[in-house]
PDB file of N, CA and C in Angstrom:
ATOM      1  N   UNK A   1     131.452 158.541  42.810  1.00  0.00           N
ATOM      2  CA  UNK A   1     131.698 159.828  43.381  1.00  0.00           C
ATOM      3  C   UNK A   1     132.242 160.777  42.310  1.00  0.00           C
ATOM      4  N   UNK A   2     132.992 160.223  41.359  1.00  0.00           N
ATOM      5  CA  UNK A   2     133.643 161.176  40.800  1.00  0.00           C
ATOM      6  C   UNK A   2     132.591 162.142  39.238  1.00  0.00           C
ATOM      7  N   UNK A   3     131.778 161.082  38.625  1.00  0.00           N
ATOM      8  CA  UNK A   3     130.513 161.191  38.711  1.00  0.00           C
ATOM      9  C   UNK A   3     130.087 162.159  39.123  1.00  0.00           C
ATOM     10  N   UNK A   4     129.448 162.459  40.013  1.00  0.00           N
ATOM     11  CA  UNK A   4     128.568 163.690  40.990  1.00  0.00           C
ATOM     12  C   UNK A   4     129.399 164.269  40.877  1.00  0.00           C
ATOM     13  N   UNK A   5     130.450 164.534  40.954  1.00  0.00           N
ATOM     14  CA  UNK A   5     131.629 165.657  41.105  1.00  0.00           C
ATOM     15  C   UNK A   5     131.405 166.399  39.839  1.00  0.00           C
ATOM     16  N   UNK A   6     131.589 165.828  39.171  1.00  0.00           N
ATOM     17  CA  UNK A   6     131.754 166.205  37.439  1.00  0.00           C
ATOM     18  C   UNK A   6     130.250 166.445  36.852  1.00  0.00           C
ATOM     19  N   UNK A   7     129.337 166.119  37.665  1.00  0.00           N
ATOM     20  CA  UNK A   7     127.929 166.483  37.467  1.00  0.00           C
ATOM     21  C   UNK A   7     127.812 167.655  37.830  1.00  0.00           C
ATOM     22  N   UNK A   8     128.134 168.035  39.292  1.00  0.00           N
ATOM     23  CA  UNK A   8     128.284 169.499  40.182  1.00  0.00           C
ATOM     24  C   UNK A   8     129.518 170.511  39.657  1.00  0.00           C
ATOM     25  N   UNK A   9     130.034 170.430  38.866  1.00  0.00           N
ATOM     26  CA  UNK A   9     131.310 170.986  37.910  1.00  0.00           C
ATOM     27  C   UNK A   9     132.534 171.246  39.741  1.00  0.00           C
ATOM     28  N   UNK A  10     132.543 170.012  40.664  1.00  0.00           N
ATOM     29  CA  UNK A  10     133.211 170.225  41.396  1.00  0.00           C
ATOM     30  C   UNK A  10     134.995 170.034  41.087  1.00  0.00           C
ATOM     31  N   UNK A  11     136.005 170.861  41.515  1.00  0.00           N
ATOM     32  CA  UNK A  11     137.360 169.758  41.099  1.00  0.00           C
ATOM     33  C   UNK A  11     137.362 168.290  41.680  1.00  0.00           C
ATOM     34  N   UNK A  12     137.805 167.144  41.104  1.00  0.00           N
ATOM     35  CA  UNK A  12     138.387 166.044  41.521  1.00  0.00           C
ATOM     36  C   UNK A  12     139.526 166.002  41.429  1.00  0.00           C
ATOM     37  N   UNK A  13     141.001 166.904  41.089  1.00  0.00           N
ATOM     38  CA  UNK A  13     142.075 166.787  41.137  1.00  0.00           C
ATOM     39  C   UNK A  13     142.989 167.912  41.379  1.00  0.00           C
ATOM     40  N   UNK A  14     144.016 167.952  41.959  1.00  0.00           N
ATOM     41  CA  UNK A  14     144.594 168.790  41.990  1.00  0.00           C
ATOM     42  C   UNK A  14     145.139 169.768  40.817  1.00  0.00           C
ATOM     43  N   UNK A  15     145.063 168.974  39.733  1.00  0.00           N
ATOM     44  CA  UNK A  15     145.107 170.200  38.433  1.00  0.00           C
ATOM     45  C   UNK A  15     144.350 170.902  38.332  1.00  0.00           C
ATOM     46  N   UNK A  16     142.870 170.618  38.714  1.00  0.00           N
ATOM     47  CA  UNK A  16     141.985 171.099  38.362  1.00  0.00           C
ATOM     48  C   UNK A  16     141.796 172.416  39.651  1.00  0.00           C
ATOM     49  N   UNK A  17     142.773 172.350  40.502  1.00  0.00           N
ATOM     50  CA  UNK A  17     142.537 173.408  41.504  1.00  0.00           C
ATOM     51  C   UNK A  17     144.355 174.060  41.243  1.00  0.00           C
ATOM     52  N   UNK A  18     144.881 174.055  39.877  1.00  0.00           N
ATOM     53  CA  UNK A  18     145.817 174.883  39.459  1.00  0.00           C
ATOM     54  C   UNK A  18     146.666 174.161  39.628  1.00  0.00           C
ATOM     55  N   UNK A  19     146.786 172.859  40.535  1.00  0.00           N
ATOM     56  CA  UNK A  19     148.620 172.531  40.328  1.00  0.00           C
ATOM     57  C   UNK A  19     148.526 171.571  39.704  1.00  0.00           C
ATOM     58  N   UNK A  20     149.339 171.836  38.336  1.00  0.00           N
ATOM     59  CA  UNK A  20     149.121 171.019  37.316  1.00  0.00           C
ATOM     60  C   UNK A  20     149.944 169.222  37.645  1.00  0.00           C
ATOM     61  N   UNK A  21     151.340 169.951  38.709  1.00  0.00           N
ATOM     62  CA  UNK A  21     152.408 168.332  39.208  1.00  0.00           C
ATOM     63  C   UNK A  21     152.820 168.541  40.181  1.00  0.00           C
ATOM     64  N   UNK A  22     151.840 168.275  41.058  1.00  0.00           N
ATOM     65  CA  UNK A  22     151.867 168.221  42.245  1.00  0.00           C
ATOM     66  C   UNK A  22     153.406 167.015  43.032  1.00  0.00           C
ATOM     67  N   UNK A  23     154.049 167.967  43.890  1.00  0.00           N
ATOM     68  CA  UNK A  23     154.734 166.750  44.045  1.00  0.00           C
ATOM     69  C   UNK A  23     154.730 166.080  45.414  1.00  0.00           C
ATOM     70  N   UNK A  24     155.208 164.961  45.530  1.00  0.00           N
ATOM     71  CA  UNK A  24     155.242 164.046  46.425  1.00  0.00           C
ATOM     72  C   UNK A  24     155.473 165.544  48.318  1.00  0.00           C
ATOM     73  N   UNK A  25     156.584 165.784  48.422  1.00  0.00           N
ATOM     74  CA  UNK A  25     156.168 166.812  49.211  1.00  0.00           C
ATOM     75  C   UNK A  25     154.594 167.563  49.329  1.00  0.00           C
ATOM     76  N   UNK A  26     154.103 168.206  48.317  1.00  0.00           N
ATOM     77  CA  UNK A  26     152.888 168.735  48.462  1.00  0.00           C
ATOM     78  C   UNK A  26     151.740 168.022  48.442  1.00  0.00           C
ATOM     79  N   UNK A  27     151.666 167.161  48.350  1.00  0.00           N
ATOM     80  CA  UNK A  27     150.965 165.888  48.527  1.00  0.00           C
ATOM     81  C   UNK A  27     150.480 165.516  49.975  1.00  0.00           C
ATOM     82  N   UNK A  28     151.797 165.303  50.561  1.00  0.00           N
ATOM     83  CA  UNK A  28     151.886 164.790  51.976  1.00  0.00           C
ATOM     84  C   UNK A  28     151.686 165.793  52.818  1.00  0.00           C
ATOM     85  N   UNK A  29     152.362 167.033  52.398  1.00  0.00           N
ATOM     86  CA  UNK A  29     151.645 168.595  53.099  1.00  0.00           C
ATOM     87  C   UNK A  29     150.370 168.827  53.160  1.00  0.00           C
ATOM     88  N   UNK A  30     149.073 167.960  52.103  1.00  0.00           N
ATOM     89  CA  UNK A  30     148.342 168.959  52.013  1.00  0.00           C
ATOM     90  C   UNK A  30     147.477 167.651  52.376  1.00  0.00           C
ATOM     91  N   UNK A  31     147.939 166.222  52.684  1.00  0.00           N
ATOM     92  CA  UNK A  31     147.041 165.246  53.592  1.00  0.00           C
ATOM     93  C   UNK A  31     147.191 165.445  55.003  1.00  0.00           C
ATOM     94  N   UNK A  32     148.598 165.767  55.213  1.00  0.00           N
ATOM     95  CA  UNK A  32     148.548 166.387  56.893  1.00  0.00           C
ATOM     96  C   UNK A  32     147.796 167.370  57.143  1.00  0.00           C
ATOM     97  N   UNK A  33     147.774 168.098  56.465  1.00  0.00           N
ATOM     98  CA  UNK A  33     146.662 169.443  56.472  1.00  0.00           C
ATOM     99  C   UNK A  33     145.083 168.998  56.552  1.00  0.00           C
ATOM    100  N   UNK A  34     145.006 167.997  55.812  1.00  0.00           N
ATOM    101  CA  UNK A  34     143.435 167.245  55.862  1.00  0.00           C
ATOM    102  C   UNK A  34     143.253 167.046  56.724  1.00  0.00           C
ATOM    103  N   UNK A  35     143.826 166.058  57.733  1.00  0.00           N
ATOM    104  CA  UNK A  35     143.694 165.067  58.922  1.00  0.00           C
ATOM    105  C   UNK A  35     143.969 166.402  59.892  1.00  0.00           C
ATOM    106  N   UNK A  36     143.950 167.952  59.701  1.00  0.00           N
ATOM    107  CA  UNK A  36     143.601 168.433  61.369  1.00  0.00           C
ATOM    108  C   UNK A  36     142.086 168.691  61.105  1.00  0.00           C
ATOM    109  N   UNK A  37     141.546 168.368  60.072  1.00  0.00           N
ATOM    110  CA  UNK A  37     140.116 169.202  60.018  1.00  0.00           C
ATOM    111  C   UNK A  37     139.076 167.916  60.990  1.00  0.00           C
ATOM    112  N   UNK A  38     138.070 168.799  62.181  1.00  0.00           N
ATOM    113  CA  UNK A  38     137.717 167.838  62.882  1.00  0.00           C
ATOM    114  C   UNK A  38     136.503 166.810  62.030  1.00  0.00           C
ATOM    115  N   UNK A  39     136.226 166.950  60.531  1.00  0.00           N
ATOM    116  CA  UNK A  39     135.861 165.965  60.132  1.00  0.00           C
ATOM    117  C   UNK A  39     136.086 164.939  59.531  1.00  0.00           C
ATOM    118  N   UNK A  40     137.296 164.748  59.583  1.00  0.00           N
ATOM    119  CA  UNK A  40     138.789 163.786  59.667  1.00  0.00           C
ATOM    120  C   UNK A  40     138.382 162.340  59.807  1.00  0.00           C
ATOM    121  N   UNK A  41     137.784 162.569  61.676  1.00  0.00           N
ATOM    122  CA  UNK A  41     137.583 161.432  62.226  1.00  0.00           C
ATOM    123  C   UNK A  41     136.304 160.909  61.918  1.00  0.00           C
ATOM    124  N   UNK A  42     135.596 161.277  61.549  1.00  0.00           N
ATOM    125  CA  UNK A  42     134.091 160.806  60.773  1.00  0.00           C
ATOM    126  C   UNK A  42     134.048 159.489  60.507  1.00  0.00           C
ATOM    127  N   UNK A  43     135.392 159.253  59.749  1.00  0.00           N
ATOM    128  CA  UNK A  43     135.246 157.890  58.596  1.00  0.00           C
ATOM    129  C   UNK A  43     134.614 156.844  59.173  1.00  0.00           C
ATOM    130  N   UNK A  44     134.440 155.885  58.809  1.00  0.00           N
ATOM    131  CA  UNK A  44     134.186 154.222  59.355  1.00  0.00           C
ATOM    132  C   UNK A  44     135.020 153.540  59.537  1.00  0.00           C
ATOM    133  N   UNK A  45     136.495 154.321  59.370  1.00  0.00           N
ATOM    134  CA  UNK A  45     137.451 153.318  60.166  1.00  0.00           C
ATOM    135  C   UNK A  45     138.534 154.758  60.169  1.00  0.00           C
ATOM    136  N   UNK A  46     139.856 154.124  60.860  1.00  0.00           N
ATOM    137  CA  UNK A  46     140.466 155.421  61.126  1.00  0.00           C
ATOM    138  C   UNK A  46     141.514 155.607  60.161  1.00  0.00           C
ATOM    139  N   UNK A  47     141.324 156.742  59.506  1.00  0.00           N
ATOM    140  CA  UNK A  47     142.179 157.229  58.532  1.00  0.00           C
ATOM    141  C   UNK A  47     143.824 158.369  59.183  1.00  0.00           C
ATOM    142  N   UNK A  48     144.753 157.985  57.877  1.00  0.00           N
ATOM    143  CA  UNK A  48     145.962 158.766  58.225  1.00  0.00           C
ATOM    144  C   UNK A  48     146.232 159.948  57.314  1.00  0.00           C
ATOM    145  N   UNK A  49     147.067 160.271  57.123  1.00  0.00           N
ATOM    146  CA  UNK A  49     147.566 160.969  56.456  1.00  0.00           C
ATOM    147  C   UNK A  49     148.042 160.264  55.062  1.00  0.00           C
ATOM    148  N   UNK A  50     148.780 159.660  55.092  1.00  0.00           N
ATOM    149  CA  UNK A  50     149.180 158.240  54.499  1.00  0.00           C
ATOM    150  C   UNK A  50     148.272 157.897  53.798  1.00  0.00           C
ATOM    151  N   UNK A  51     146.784 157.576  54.167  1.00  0.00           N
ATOM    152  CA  UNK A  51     146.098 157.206  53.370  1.00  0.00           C
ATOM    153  C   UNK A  51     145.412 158.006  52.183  1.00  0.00           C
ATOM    154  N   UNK A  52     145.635 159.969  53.065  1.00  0.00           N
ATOM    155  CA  UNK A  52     144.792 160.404  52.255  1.00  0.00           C
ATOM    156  C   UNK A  52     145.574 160.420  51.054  1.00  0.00           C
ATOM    157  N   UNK A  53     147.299 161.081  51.134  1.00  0.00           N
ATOM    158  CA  UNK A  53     148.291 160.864  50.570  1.00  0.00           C
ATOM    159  C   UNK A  53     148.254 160.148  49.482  1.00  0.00           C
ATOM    160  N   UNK A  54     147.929 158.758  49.913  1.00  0.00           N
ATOM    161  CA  UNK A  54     147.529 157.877  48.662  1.00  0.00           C
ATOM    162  C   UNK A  54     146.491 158.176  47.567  1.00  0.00           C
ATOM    163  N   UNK A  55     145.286 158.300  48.772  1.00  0.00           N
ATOM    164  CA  UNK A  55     144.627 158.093  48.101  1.00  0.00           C
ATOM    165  C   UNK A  55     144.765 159.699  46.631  1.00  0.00           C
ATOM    166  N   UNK A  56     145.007 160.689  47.760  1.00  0.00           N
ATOM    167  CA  UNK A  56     145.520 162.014  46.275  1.00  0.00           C
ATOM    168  C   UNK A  56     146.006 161.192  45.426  1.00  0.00           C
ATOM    169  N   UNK A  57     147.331 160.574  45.159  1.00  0.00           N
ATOM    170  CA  UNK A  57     148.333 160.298  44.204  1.00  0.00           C
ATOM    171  C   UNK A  57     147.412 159.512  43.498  1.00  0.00           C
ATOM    172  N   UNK A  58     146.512 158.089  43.682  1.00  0.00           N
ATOM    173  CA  UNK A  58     145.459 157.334  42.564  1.00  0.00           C
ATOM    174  C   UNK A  58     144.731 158.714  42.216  1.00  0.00           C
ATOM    175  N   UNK A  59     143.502 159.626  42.491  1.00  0.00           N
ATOM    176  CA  UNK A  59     143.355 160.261  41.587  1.00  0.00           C
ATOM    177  C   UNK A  59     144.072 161.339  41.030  1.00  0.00           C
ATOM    178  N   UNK A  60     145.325 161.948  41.613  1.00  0.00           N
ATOM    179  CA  UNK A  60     146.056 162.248  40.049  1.00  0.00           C
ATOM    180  C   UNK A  60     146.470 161.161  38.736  1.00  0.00           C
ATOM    181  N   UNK A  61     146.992 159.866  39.037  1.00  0.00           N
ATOM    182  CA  UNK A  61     147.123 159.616  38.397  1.00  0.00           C
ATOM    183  C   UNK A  61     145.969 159.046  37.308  1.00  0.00           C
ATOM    184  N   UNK A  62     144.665 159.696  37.679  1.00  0.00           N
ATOM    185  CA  UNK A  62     143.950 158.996  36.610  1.00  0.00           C
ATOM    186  C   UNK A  62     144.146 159.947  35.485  1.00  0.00           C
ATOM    187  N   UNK A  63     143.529 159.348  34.442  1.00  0.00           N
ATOM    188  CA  UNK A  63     143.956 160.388  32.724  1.00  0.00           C
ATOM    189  C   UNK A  63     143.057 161.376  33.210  1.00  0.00           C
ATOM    190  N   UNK A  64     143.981 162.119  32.615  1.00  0.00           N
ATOM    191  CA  UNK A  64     143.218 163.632  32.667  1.00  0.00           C
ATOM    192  C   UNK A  64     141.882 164.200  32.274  1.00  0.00           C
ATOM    193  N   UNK A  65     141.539 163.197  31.192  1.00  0.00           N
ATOM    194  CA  UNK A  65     139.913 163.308  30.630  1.00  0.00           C
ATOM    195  C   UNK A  65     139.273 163.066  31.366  1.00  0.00           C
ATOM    196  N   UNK A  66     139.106 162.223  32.332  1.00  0.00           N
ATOM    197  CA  UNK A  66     138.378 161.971  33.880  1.00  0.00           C
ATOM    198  C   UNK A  66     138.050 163.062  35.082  1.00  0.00           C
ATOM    199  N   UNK A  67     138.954 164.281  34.476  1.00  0.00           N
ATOM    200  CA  UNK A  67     139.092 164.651  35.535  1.00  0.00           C
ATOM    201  C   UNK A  67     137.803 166.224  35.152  1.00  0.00           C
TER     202      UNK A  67
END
């Protein structure tokens, strides 16, 4: 995925959409914010907030050349 992203000059990270350190608060603000959009529930299994949460924090933390 990240791949195609970077093929389509899409962001994959939150630096790349200006916040360079994102923190743990804005993080969790902005996965709760995910999970009202009604394509939320789409997934193949049921996702939280929590997860998206996570899953943000693994790709910030990848090196920045990735991104």
């Amino acid at each position: 995925m990240r791949r195609f992203f970077q093929a389509v000059e899409l962001p994959i990270c939150l630096r790349a959409l200006g916040m360079p350190e994102p923190t743990g608060v804005q993080i969790v603000a902005i996965a709760a914010a995910t999970m009202t959009a009604p394509h939320a529930r789409d997934f193949q299994r049921v996702l939280g907030a929590s997860n998206i949460a996570d899953a943000v924090r693994r790709i910030e933390a990848l090196p920045a050349i990735d991104h």
